[in-house]
N, C-alpha and C. Protein backbone atom coordinates (compact mmCIF):
# COMPACT_ATOMS: atom_id res chain seq x y z
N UNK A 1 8.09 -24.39 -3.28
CA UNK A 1 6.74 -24.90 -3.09
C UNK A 1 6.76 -25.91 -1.96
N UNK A 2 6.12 -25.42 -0.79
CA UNK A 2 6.07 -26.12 0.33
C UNK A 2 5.16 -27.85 -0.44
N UNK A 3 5.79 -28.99 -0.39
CA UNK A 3 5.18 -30.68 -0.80
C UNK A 3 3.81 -30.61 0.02
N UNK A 4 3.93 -30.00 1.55
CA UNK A 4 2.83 -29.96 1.98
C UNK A 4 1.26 -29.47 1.95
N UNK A 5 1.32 -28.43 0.97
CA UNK A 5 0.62 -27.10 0.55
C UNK A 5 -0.42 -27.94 -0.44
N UNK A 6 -2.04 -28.44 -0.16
CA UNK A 6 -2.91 -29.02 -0.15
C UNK A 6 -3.25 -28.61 -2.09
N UNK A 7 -3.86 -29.54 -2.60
CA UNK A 7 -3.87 -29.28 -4.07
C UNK A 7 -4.97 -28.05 -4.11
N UNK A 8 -6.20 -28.19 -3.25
CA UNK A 8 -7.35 -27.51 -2.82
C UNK A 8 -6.37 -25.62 -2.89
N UNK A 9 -5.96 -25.56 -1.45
CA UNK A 9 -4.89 -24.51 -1.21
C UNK A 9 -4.22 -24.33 -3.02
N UNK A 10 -3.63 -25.02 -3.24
CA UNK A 10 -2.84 -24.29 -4.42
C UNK A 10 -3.97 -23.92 -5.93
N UNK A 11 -5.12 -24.80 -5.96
CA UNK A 11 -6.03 -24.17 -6.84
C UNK A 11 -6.29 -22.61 -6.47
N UNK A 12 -7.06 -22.46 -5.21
CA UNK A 12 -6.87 -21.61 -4.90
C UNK A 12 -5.99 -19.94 -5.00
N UNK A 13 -4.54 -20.56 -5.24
CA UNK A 13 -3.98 -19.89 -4.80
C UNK A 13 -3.37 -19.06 -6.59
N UNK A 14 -3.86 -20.11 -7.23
CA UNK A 14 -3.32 -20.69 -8.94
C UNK A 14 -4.28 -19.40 -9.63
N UNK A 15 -5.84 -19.16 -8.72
CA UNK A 15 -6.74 -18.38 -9.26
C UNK A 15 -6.66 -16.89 -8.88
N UNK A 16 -5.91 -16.88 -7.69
CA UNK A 16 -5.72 -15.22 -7.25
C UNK A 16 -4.26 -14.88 -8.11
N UNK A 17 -3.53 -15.90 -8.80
CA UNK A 17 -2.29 -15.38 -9.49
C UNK A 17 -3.12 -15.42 -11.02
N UNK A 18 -4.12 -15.90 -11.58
CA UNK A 18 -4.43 -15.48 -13.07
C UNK A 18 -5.79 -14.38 -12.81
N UNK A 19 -6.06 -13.93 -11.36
CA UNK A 19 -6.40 -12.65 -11.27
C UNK A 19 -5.78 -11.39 -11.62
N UNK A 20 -4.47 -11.68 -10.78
CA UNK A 20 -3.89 -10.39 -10.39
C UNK A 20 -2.97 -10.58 -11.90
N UNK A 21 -2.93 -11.35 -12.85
CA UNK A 21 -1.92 -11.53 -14.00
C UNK A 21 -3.18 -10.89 -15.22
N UNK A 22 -4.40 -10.92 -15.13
CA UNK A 22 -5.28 -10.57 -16.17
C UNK A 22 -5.95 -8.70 -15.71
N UNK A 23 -5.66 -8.81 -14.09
CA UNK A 23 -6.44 -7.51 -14.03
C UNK A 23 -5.37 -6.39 -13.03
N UNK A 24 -4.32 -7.08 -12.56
CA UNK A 24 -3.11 -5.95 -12.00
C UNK A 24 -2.77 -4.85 -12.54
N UNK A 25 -2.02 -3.71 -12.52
CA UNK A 25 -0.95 -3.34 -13.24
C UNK A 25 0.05 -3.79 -11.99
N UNK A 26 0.89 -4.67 -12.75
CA UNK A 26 2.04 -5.21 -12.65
C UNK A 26 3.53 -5.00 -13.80
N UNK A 27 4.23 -5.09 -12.66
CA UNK A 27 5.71 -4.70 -13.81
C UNK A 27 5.84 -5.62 -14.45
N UNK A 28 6.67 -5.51 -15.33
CA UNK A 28 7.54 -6.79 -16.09
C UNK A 28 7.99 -7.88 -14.80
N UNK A 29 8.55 -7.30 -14.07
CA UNK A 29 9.13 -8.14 -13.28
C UNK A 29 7.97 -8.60 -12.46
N UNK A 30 7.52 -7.75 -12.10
CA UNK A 30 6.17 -8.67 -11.18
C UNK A 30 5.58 -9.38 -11.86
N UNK A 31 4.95 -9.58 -12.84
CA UNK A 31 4.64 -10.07 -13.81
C UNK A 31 5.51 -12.21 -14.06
N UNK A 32 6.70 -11.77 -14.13
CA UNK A 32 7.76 -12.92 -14.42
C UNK A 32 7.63 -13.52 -13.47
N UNK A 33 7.53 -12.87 -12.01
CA UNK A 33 7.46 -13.47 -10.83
C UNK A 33 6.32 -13.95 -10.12
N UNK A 34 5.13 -13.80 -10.85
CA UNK A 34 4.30 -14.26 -10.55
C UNK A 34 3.58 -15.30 -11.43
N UNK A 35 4.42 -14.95 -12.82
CA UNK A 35 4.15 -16.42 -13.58
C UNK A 35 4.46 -17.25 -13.13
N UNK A 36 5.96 -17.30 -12.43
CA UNK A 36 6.55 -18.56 -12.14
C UNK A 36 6.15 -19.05 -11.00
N UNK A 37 5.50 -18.28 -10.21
CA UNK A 37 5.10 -18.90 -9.11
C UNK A 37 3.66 -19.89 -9.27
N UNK A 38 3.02 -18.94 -10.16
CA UNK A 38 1.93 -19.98 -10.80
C UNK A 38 2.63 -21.15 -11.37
N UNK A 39 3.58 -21.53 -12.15
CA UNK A 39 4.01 -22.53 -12.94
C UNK A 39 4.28 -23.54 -12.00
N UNK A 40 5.03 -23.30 -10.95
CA UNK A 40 5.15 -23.77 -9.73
C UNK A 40 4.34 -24.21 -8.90
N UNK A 41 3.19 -24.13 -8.84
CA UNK A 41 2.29 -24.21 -8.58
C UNK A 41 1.30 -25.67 -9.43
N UNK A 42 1.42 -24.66 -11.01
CA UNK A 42 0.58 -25.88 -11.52
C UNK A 42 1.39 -27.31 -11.64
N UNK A 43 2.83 -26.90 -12.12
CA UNK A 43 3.43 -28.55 -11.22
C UNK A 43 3.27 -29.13 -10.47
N UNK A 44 2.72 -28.44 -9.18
CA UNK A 44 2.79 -29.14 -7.89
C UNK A 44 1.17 -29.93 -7.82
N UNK A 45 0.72 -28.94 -8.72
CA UNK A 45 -1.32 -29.83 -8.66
C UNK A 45 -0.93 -30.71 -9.57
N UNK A 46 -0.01 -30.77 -10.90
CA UNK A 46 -0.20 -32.10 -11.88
C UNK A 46 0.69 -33.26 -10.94
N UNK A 47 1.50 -32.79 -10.30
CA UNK A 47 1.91 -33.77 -9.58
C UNK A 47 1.05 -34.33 -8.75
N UNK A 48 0.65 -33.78 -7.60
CA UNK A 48 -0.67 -34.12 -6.71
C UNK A 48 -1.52 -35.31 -8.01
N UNK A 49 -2.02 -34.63 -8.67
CA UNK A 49 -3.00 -35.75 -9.61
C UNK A 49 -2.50 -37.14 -10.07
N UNK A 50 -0.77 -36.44 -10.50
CA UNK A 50 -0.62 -38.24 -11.08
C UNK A 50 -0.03 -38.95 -9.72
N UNK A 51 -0.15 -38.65 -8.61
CA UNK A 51 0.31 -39.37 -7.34
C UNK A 51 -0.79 -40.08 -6.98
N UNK A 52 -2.05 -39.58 -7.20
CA UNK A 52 -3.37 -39.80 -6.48
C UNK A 52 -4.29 -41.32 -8.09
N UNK A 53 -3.89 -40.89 -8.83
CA UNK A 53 -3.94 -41.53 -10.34
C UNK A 53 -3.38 -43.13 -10.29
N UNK A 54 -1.81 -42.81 -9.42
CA UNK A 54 -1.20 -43.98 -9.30
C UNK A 54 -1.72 -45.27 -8.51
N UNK A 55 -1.72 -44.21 -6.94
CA UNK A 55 -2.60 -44.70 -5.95
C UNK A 55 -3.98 -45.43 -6.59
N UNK A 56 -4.85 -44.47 -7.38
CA UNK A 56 -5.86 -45.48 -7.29
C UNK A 56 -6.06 -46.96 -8.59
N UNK A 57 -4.88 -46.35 -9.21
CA UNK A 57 -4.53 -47.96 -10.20
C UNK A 57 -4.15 -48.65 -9.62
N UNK A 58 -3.21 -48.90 -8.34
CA UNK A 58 -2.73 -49.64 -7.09
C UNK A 58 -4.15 -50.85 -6.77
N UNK A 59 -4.97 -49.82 -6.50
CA UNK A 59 -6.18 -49.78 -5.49
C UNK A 59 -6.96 -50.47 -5.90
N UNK A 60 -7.06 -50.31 -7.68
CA UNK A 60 -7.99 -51.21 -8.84
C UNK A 60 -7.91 -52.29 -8.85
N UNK A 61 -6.33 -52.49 -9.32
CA UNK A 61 -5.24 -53.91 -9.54
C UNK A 61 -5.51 -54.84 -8.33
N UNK A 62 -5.42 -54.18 -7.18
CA UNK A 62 -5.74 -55.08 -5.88
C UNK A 62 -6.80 -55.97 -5.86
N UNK A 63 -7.67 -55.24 -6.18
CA UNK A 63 -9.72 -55.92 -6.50
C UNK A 63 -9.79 -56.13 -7.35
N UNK A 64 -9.05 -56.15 -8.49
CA UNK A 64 -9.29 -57.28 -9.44
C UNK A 64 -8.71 -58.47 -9.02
């Protein structure tokens, strides 16, 4: 998972993999491999969130 790859971009990208996982025929293996790439994925957006979460408790704490 490219760090750079925008949370926007990976929603995106999160919705064409529980497309093609609800309406494909896909193998087993395609299947495995495209879970994980979603999983991979949704790590990388919960990460994005609690980075941005942190930042703005930073941001709070300051102005108080």
């Amino acid at each position: 998972m490219d760090k750079k790859t925008s949370f926007e971009t990976s929603i995106e990208k999160l919705e064409k993999i529980v497309h093609e996982l609800t309406s494909e025929d896909l193998t087993l293996e395609g299947s495995i491999k495209t879970y994980k790439e979603g999983m991979a994925l949704v790590k990388h957006c919960n990460d994005s969130i609690d980075k941005i979460e942190k930042e703005l408790e930073i941001l709070t704490n300051r102005k108080a």
